[in-house]
Protein backbone atom coordinates (compact mmCIF):
# COMPACT_ATOMS: atom_id res chain seq x y z
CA UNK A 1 3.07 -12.21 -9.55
CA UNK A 2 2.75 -9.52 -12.07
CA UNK A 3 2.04 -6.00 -13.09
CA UNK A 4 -1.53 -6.35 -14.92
CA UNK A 5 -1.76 -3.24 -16.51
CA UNK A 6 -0.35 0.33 -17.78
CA UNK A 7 3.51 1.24 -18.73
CA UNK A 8 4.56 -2.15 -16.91
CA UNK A 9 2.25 -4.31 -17.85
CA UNK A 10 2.39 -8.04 -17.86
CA UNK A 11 6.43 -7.42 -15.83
CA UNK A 12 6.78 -10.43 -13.61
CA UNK A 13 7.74 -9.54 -10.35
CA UNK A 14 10.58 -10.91 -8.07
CA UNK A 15 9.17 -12.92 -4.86
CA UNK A 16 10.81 -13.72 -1.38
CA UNK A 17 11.43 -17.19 -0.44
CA UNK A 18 10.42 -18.04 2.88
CA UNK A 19 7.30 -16.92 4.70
CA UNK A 20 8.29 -12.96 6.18
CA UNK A 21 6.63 -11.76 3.29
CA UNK A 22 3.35 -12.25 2.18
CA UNK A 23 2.08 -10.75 -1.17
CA UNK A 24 -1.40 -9.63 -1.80
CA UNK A 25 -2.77 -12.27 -4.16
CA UNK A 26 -3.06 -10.98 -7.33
CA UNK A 27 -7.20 -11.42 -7.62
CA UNK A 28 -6.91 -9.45 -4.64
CA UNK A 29 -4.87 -6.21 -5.97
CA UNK A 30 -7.28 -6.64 -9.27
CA UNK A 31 -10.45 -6.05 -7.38
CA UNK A 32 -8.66 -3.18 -5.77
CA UNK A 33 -7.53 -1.71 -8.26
CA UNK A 34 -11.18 -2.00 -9.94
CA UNK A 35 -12.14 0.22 -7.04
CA UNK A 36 -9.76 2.50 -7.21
CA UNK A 37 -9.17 3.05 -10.73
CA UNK A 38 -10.43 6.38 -11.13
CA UNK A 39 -8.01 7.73 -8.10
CA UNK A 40 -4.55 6.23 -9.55
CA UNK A 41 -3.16 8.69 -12.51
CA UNK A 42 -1.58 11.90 -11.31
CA UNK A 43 -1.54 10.17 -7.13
CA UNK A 44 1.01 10.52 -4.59
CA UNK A 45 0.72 6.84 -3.30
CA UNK A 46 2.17 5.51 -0.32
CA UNK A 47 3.00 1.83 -0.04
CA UNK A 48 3.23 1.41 3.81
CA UNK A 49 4.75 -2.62 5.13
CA UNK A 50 5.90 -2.53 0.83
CA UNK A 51 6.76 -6.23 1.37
CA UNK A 52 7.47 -6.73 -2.50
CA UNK A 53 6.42 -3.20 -3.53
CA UNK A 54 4.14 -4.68 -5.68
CA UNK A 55 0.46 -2.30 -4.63
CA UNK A 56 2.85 0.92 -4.81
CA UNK A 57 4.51 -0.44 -8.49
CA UNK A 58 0.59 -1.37 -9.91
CA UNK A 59 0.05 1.97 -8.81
CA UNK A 60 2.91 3.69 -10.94
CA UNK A 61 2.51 1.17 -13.58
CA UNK A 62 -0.80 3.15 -13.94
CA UNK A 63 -0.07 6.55 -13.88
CA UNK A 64 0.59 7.45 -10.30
CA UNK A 65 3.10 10.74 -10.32
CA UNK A 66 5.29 9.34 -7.29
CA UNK A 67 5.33 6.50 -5.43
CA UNK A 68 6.96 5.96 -1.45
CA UNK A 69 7.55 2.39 -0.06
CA UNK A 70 8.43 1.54 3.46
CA UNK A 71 9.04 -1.89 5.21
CA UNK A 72 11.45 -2.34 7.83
CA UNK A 73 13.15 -5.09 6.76
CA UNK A 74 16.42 -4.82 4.84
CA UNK A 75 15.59 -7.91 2.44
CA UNK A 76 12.03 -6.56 1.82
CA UNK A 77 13.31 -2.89 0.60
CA UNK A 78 16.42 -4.40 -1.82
CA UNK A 79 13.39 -6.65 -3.15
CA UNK A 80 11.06 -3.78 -3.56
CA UNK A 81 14.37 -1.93 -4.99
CA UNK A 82 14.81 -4.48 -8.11
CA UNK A 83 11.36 -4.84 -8.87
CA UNK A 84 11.15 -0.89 -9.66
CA UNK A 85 14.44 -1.97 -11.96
CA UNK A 86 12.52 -4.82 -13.74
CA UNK A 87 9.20 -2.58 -14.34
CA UNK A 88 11.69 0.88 -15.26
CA UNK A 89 10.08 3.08 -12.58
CA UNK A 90 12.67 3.69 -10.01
CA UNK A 91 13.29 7.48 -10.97
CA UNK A 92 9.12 8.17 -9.84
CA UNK A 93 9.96 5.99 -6.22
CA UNK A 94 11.81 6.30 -3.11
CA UNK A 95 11.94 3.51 -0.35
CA UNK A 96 12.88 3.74 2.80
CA UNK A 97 13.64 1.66 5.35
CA UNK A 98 12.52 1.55 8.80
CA UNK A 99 9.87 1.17 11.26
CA UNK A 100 6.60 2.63 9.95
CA UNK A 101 5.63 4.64 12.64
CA UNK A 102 9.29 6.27 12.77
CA UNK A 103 8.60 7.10 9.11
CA UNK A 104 5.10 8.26 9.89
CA UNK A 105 6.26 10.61 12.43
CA UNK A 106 8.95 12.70 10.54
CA UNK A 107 7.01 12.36 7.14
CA UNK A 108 5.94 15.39 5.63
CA UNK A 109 4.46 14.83 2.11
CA UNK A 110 0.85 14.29 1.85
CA UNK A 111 -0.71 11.02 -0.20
CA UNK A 112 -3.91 10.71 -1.98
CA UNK A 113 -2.89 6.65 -1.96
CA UNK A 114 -2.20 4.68 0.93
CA UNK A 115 -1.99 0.77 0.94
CA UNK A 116 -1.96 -0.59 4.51
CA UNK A 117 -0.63 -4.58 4.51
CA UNK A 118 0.56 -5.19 7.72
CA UNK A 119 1.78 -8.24 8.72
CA UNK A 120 -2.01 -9.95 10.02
CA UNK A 121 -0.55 -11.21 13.44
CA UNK A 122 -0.19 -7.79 15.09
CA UNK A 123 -1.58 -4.21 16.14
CA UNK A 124 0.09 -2.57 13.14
CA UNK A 125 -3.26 -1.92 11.17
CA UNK A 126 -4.89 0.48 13.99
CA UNK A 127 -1.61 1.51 15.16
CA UNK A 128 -1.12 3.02 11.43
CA UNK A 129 -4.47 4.27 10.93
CA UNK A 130 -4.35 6.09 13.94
CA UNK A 131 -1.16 7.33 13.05
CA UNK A 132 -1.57 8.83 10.11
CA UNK A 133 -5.21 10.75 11.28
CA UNK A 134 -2.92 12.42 13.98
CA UNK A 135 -0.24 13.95 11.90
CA UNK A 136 -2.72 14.39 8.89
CA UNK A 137 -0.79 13.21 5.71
CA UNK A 138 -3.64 12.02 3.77
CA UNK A 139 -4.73 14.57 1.22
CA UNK A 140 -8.32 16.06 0.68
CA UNK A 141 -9.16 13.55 -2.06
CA UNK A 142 -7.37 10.66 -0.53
CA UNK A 143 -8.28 6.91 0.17
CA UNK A 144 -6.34 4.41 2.80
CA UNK A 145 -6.50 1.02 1.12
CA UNK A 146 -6.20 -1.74 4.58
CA UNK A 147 -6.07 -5.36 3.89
CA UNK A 148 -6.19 -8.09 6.64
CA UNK A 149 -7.30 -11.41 6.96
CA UNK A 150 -10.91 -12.38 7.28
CA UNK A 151 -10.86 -13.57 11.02
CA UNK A 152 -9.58 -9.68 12.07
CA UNK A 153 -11.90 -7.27 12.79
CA UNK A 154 -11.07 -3.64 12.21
CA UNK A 155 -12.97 -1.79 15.21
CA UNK A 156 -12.89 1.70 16.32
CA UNK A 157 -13.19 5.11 14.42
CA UNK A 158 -10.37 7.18 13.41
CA UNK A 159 -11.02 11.24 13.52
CA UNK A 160 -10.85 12.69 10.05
CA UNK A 161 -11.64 9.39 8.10
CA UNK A 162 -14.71 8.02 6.79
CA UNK A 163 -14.68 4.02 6.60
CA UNK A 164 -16.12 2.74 3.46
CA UNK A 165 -17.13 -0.87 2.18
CA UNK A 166 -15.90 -3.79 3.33
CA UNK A 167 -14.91 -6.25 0.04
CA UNK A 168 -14.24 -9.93 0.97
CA UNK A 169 -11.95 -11.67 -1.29
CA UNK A 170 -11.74 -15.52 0.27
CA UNK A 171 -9.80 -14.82 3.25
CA UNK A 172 -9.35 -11.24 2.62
CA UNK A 173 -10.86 -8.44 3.64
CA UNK A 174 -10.46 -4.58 2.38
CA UNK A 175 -11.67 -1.57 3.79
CA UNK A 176 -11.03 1.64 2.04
CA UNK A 177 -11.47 4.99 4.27
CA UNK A 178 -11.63 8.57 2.38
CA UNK A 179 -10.84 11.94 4.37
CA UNK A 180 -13.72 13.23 5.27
């Protein structure tokens, strides 16, 4: 896994071991980041379930101003932590750990990036989406960037976001949503 473009470009990142973490492949972050490529410089990005940090650093590597990653896990955030060493962005990031909707509910910046990875076996995606509609931390130009796995259907409408095209990447799916 690596950074594939901008100030970091070509940086190997560090990867767990074991199978709590799993990174977004890297044809995956490509194609999003073909999508969003216009969005990135100058951003406020928020890399929600971090994992390896790995959207949020792509993000930075390309001109994002600031950068937040959050992942409850201890062993996720030291990872995400010496990956913004290897790739000399640390000073533009903060990560935090702790349960998402904890951090969702005492935040109070606004992002015009957020990825949403979740971990595919529970209720996180919705739960965060509907989260982050209520206390309204998304900025007027902003985009939610939610992947999960092919065989999960994202139902439902959240107030104050417009859903946008579905992409399928193998087993993949993302689904941007702008503030509308």
């Amino acid at each position: 896994m690596r950074v594939i473009t901008g100030s970091a470009r070509g940086v190997r990142l560090k990867t767990p071991e074991g199978l709590l973490t799993r990174p977004t492949s890297e044809r995956v972050k490509e194609a999003v980041f073909s999508v969003i490529q216009f969005e990135v410089e100058g951003s406020r990005v928020l890399d929600l379930f971090a994992g390896t940090g790995q959207m949020g650093i792509e993000a930075l590597s390309r001109g994002a101003r600031e950068a937040v990653f959050v992942d409850e896990r201890r062993d996720a955030c030291d990872l995400v932590r010496e990956n913004l060493r290897r790739t000399r962005l640390s000073e533009q990031a903060q990560v935090v750990q702790g349960d998402f909707l904890s951090y969702l509910q005492t935040c109070r910046k606004t992002f015009d990036l957020i990825f949403l990875d979740p971990p595919y076996r529970k209720e996180f995606l919705e739960n965060a989406l509907k989260s982050i509609t209520e206390i309204d931390i998304l900025s007027d130009r902003g985009i939610i960037i939610c992947e999960r796995p092919a065989e999960k259907q994202l139902e439902g409408t959240f107030p104050g976001l417009v859903r946008g095209k579905d992409y399928r990447y193998g087993k993949t799916w993302i689904t941007l949503f702008r503030k509308g």
